[in-house]
PDB file of N, CA and C in Angstrom:
ATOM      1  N   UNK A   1     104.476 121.887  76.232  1.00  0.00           N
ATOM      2  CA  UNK A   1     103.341 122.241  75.406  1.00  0.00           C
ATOM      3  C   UNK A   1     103.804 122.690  74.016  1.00  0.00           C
ATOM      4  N   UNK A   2     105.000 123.321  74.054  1.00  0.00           N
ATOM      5  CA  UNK A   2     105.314 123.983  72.604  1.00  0.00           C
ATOM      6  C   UNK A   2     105.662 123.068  71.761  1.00  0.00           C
ATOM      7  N   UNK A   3     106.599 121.688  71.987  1.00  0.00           N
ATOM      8  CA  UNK A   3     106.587 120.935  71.424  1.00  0.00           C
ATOM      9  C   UNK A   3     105.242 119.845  71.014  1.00  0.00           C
ATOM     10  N   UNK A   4     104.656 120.399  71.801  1.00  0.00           N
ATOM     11  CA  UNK A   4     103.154 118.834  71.198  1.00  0.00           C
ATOM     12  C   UNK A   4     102.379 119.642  69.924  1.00  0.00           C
ATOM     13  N   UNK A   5     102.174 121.112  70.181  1.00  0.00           N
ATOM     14  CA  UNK A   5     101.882 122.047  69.403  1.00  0.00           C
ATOM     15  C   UNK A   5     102.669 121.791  67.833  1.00  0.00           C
ATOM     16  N   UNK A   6     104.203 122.062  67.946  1.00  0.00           N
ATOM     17  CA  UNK A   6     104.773 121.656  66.867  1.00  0.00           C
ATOM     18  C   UNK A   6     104.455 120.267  66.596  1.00  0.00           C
ATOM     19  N   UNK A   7     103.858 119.166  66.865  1.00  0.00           N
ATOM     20  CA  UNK A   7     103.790 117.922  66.447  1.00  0.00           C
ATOM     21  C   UNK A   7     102.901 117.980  65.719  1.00  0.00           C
ATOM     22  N   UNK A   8     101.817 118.766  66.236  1.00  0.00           N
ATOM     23  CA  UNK A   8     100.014 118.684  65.860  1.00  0.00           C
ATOM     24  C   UNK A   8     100.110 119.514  64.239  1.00  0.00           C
ATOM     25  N   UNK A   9     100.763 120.686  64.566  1.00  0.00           N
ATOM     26  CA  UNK A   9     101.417 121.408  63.639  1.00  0.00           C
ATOM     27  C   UNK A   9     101.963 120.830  61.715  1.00  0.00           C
ATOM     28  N   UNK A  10     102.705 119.809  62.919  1.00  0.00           N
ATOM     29  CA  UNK A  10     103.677 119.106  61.836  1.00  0.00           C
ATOM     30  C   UNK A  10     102.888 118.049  61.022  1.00  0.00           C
ATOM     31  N   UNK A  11     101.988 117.511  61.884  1.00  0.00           N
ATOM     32  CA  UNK A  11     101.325 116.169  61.622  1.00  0.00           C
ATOM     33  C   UNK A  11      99.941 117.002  60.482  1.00  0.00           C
ATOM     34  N   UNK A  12      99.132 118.004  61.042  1.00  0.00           N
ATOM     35  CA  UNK A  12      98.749 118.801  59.773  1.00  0.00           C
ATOM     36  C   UNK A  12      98.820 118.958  58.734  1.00  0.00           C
ATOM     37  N   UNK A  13     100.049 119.460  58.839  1.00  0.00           N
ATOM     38  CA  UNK A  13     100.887 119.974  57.183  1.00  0.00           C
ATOM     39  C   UNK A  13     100.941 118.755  56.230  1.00  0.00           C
ATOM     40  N   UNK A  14     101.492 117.324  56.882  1.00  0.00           N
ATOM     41  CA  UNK A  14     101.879 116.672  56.424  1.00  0.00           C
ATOM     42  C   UNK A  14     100.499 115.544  55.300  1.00  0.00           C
ATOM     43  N   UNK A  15      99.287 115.065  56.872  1.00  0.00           N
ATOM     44  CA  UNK A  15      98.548 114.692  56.354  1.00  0.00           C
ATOM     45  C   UNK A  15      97.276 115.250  55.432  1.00  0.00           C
ATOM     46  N   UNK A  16      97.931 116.415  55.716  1.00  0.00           N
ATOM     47  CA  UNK A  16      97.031 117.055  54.584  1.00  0.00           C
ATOM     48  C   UNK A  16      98.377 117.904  53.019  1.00  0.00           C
ATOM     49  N   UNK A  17      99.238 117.526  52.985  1.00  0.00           N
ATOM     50  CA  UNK A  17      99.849 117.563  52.249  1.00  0.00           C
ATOM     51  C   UNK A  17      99.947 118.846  51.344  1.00  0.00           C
ATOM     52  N   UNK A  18     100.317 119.469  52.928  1.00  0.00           N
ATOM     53  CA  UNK A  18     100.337 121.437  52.738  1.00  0.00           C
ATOM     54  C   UNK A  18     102.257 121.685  52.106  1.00  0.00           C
ATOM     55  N   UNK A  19     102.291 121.940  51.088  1.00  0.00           N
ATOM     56  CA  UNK A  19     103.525 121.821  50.508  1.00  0.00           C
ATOM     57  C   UNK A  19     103.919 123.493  50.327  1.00  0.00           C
ATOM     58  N   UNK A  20     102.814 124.570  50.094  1.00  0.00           N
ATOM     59  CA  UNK A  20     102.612 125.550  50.221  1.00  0.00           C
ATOM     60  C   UNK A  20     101.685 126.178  50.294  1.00  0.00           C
ATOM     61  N   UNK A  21     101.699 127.909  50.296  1.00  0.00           N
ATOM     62  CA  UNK A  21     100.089 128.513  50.621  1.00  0.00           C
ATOM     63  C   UNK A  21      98.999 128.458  50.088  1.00  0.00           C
ATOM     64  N   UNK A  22      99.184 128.245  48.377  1.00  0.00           N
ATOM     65  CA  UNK A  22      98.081 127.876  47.700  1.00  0.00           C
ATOM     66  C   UNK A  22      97.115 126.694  48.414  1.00  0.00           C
ATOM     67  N   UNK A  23      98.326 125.525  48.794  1.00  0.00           N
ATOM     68  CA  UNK A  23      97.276 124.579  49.171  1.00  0.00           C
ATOM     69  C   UNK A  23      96.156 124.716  49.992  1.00  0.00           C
ATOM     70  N   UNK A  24      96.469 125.458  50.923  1.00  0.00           N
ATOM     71  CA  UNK A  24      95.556 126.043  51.828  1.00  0.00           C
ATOM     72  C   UNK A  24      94.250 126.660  51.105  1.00  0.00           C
ATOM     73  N   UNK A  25      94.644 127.487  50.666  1.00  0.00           N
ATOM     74  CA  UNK A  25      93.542 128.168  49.990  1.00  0.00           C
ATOM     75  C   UNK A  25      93.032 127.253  48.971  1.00  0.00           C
ATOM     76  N   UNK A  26      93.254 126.205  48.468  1.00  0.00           N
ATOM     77  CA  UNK A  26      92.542 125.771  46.832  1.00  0.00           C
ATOM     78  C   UNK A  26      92.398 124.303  47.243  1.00  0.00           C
ATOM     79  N   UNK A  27      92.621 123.798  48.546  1.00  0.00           N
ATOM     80  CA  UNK A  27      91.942 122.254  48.731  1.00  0.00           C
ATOM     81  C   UNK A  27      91.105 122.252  49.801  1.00  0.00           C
ATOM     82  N   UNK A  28      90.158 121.808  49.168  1.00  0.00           N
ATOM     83  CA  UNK A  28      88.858 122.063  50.109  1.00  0.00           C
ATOM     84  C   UNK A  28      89.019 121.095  51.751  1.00  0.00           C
ATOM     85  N   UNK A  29      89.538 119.919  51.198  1.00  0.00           N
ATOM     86  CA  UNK A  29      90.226 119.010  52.218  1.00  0.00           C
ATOM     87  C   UNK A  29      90.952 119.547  53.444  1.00  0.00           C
ATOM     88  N   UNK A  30      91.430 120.116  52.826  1.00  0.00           N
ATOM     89  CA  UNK A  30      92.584 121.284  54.566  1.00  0.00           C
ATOM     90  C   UNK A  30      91.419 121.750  55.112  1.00  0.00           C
ATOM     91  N   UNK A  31      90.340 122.632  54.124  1.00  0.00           N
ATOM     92  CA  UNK A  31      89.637 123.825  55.286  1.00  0.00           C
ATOM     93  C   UNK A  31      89.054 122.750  55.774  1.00  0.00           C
ATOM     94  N   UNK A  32      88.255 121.663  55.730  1.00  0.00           N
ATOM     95  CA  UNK A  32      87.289 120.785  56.503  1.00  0.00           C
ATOM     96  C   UNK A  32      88.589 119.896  57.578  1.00  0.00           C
ATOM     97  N   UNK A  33      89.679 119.825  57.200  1.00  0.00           N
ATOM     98  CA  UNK A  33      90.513 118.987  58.290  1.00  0.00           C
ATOM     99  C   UNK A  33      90.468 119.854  59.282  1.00  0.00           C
ATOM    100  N   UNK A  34      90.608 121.273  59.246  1.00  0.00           N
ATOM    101  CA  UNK A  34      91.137 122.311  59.778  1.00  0.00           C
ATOM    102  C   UNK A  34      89.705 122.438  61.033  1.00  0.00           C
ATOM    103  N   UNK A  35      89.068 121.921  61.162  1.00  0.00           N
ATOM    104  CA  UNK A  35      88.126 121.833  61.977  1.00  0.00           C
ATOM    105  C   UNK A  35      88.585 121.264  63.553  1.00  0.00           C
ATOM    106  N   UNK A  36      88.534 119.538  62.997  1.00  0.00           N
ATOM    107  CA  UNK A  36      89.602 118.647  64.400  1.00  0.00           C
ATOM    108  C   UNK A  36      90.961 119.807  64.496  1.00  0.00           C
ATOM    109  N   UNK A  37      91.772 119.631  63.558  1.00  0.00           N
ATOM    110  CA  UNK A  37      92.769 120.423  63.647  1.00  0.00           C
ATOM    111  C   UNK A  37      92.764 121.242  65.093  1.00  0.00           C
ATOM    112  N   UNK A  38      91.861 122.435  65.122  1.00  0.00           N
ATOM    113  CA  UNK A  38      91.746 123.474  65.941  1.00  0.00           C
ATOM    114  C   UNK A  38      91.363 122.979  67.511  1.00  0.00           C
ATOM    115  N   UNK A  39      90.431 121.981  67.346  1.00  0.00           N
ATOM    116  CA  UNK A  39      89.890 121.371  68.298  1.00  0.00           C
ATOM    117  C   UNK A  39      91.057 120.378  68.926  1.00  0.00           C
ATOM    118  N   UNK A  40      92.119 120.100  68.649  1.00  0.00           N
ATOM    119  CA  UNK A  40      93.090 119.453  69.045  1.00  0.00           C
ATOM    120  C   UNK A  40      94.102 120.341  69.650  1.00  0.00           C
ATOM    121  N   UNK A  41      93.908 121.918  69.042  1.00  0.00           N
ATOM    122  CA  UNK A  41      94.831 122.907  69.460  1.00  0.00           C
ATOM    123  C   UNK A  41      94.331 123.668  70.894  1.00  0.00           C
ATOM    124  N   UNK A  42      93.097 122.977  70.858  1.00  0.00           N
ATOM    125  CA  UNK A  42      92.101 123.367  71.874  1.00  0.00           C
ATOM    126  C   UNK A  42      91.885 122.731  73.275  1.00  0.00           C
ATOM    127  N   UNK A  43      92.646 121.399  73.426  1.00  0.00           N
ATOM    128  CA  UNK A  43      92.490 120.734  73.721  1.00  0.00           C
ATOM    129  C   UNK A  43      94.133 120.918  74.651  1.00  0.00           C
ATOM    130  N   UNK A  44      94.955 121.138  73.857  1.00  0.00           N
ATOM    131  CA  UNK A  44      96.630 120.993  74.166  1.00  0.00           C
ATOM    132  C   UNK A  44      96.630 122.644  75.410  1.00  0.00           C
ATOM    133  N   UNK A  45      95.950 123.471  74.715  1.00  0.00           N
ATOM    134  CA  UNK A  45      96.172 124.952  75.495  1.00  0.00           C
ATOM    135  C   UNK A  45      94.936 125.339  76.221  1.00  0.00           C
ATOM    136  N   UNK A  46      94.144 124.570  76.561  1.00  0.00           N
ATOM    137  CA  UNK A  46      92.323 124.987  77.464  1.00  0.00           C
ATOM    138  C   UNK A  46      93.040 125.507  78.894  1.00  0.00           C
ATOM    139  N   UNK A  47      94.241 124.554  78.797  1.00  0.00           N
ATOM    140  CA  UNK A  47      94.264 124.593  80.567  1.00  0.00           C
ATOM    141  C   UNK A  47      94.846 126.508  80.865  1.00  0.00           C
ATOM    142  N   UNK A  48      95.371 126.975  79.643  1.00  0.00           N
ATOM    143  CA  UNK A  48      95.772 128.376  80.029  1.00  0.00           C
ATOM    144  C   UNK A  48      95.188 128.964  79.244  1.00  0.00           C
ATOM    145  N   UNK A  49      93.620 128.690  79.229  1.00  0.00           N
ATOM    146  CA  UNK A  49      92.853 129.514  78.742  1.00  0.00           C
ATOM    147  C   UNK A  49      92.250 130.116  79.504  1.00  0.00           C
ATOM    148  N   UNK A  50      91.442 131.455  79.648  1.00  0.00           N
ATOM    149  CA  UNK A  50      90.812 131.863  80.881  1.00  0.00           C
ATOM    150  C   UNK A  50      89.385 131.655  80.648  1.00  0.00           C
ATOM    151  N   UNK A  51      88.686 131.526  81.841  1.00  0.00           N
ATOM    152  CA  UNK A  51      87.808 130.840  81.794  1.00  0.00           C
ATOM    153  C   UNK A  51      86.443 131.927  81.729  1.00  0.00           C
ATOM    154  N   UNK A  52      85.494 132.029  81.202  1.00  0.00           N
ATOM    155  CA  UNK A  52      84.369 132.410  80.800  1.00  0.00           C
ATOM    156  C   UNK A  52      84.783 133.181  79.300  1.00  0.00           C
ATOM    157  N   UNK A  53      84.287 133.717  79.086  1.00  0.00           N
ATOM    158  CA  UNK A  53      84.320 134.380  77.548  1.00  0.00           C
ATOM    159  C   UNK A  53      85.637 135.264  77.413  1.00  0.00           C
ATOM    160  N   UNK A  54      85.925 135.245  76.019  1.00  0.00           N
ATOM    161  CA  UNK A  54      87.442 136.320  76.140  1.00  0.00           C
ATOM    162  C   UNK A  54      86.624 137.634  75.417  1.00  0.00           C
ATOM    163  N   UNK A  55      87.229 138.666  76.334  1.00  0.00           N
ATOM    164  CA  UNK A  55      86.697 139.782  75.279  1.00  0.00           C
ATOM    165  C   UNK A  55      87.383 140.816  74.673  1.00  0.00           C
ATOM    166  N   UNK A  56      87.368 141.093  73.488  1.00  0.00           N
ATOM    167  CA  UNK A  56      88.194 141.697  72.397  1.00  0.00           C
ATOM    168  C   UNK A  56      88.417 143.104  73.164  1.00  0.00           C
TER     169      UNK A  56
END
């Protein structure tokens, strides 16, 4: 799992062409990628997620 994580990770950075932190913050493009993004991170770790609501 830690490695598919680093892929998803890697593949992120890249196609969204995160070179540093500004980018993040000042291209509107990352925050809307960053959507699937999460949902892919969501997807890799559900199975050791616990199941009904998490609570703070």
């Amino acid at each position: 799992m830690k490695q598919k994580l680093y892929d998803e990770v890697l593949k992120f950075m890249l196609d969204n062409e995160i070179t540093c932190e500004e980018t993040i913050h000042q291209c509107d493009h990352v925050i809307i990628s960053a959507l699937d993004f999460i949902e892919t991170l969501f997807h890799i770790v559900k199975a050791d997620l616990p199941n009904g609501e998490i609570e703070d």
